[in-house]
Protein backbone atom coordinates (compact mmCIF):
# COMPACT_ATOMS: atom_id res chain seq x y z
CA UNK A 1 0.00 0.00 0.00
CA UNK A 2 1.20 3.56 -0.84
CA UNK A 3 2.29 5.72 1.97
CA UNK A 4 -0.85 7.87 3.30
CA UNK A 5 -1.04 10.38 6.20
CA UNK A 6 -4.07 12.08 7.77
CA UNK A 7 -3.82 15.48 9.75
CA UNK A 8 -5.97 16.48 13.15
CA UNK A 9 -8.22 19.23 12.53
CA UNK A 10 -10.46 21.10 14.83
CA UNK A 11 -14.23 18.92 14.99
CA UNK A 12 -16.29 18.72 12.28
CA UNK A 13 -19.44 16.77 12.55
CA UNK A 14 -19.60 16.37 8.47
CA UNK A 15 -15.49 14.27 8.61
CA UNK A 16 -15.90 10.27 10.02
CA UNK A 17 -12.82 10.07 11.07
CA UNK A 18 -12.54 11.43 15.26
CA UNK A 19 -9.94 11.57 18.13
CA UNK A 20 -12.14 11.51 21.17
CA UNK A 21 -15.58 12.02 22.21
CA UNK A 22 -18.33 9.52 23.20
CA UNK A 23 -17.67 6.20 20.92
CA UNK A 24 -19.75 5.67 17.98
CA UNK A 25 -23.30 3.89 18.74
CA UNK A 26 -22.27 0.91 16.95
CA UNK A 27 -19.85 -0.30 19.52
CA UNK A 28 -20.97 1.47 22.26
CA UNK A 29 -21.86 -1.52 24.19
CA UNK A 30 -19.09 -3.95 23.09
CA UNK A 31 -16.56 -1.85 24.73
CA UNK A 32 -14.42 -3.93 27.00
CA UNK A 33 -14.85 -3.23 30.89
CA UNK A 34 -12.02 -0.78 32.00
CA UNK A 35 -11.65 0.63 28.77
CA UNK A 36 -12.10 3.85 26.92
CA UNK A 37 -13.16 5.47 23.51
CA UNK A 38 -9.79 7.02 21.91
CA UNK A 39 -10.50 7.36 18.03
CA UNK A 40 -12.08 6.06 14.85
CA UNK A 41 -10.54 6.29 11.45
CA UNK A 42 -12.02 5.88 8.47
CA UNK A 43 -9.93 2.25 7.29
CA UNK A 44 -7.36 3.29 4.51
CA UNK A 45 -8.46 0.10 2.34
CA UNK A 46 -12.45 -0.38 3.30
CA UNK A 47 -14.99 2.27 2.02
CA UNK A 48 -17.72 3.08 4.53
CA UNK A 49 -15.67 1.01 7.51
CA UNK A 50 -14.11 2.05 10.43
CA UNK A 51 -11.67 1.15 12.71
CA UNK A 52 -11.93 2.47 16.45
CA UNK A 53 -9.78 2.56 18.94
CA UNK A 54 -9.87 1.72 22.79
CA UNK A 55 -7.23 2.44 25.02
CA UNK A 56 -7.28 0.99 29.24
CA UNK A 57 -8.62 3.89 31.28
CA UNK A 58 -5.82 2.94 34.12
CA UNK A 59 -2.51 4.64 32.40
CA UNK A 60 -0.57 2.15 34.81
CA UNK A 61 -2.68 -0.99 33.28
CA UNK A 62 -1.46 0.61 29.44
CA UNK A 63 2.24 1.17 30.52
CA UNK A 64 2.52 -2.30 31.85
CA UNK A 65 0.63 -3.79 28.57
CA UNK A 66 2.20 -1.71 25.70
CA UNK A 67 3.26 -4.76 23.65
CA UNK A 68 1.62 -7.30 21.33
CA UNK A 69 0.33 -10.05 22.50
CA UNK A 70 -0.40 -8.48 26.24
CA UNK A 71 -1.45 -4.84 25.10
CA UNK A 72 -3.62 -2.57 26.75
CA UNK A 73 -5.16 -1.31 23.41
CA UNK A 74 -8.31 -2.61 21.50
CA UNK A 75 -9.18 -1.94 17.95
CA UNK A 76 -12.66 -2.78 16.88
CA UNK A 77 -13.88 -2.91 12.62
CA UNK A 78 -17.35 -1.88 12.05
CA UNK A 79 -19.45 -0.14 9.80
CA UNK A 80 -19.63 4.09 10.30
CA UNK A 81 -21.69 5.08 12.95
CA UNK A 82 -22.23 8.29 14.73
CA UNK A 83 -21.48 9.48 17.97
CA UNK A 84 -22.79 7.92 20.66
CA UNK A 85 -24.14 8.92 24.01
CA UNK A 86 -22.04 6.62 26.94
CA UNK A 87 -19.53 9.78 28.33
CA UNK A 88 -18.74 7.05 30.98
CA UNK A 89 -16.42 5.22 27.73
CA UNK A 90 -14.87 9.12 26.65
CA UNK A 91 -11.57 9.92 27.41
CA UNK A 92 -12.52 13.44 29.79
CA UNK A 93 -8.97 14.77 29.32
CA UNK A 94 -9.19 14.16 25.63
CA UNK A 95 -10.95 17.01 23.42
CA UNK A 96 -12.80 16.00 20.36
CA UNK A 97 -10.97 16.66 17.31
CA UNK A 98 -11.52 15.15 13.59
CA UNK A 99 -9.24 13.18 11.39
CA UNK A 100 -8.60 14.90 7.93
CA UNK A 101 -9.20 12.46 5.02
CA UNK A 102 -5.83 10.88 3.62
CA UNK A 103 -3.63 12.07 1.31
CA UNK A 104 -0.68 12.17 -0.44
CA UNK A 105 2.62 13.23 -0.47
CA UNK A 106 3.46 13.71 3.23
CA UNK A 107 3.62 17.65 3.89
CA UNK A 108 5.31 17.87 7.12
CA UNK A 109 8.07 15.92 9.64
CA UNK A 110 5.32 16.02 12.20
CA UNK A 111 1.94 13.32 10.85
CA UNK A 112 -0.67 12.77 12.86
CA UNK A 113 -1.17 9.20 11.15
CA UNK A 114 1.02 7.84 8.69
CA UNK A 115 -0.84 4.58 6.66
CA UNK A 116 1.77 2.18 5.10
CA UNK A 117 5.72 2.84 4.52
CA UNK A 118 7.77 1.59 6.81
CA UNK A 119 6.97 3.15 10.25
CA UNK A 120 8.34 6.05 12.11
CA UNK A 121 9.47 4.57 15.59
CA UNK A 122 10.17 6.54 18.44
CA UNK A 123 12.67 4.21 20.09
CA UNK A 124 14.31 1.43 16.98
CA UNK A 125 13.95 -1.76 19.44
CA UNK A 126 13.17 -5.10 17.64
CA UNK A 127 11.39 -6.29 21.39
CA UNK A 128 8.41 -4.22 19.75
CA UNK A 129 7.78 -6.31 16.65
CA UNK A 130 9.64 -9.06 16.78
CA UNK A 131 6.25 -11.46 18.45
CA UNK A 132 4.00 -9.65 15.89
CA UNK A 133 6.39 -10.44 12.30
CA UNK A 134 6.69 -13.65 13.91
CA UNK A 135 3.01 -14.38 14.25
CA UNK A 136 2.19 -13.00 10.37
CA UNK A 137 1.67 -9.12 11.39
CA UNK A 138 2.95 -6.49 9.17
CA UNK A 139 2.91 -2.58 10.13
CA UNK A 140 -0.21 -0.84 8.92
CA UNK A 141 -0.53 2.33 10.79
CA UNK A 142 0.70 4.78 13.16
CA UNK A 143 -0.87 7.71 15.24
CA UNK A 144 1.75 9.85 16.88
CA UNK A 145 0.66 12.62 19.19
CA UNK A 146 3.39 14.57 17.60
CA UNK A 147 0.82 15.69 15.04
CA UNK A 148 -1.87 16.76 17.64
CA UNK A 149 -3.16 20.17 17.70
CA UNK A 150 -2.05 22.64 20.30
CA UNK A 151 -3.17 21.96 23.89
CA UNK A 152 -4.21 18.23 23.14
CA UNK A 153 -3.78 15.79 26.07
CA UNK A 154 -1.55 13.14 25.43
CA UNK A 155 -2.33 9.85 26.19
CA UNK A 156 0.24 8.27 24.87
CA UNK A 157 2.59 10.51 26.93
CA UNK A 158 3.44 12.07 24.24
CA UNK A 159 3.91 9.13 21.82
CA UNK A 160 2.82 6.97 19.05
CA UNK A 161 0.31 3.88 18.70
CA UNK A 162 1.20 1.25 16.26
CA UNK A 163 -1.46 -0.90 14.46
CA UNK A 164 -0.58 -4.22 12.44
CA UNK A 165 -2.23 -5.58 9.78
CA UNK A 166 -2.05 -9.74 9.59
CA UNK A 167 -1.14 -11.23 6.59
CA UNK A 168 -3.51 -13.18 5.61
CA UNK A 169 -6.49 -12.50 7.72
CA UNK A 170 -6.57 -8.81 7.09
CA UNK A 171 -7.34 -8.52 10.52
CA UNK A 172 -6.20 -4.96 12.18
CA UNK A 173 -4.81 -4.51 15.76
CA UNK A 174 -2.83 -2.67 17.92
CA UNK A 175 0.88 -3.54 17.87
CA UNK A 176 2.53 -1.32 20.99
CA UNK A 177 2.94 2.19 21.78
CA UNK A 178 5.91 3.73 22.83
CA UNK A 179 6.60 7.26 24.67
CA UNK A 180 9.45 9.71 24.06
């Protein structure tokens, strides 16, 4: 797949893609216990689909769990939905904000998601992907809170999340996240 990259712009109710907020009413209620809506992107290869992410609302459960297979971070595939109404599963710190719709060439050093390529890694250790190429996982995605807007909270402490796409399966999840 062709590098893409996808830039966070203040909310707009008319652009799917979203970093934070209620989740969308489709998976409301299949949210894991302890966990918490992050974002949903529109999926780079599947028109109409998304792909949300949920992150562990304990920040000491997601530092302990911030590898593949033990990590602290859910991503669920489902068709678009809007916002839904369960503020119990928002992040509170985290202010809504909408994805930009991807494109090409990259137009910055600092992307808020980068689709395909090889990925940008914040710390080159193979202990991050070794278990994942191993199991049939390639790199599919990152979102790096280097590309937030101004006065974002960071989640991540101010890092990136990494999502793998199997080989064969097609199925899409989260890899690890590391911090600067």
């Amino acid at each position: 797949m062709n590098e893409q990259y996808a830039k966070c712009i203040p909310f707009d109710a008319n652009v799917k893609g979203r970093i934070g907020g209620n989740p969308p009413q489709i998976v409301e209620n299949s949210i894991p216990d302890g966990y918490l809506f992050y974002a949903t992107l529109v999926h780079p290869e599947k028109e109409n689909r998304m792909l949300s992410i949920f992150i562990h609302g304990d920040f000491n459960s997601l530092l302990q769990d911030n590898i593949y297979p033990s990590i602290a971070v859910k991503v669920i595939e489902h068709e678009y939905s809007e916002m839904g109404s369960r503020s119990e599963k928002s992040i509170k710190k985290l202010s809504i904000n909408s994805i930009s719709v991807y494109y090409y060439p990259q137009d910055s050093d600092f992307q808020f998601i980068k689709v395909g390529g090889e990925p940008r890694f914040i710390q080159w250790k193979d202990y991050y992907y070794e278990e994942l190429e191993k199991d049939g996982y390639s790199f599919y995605l990152q979102i790096d809170e280097e590309g937030y807007r101004d006065g974002m909270h960071c989640v991540f402490a101010y890092g990136a999340l990494y999502l793998y796409k199997h080989n064969v399966t097609g199925e899409i999840i989260a890899g690890f996240w590391q911090c600067s």
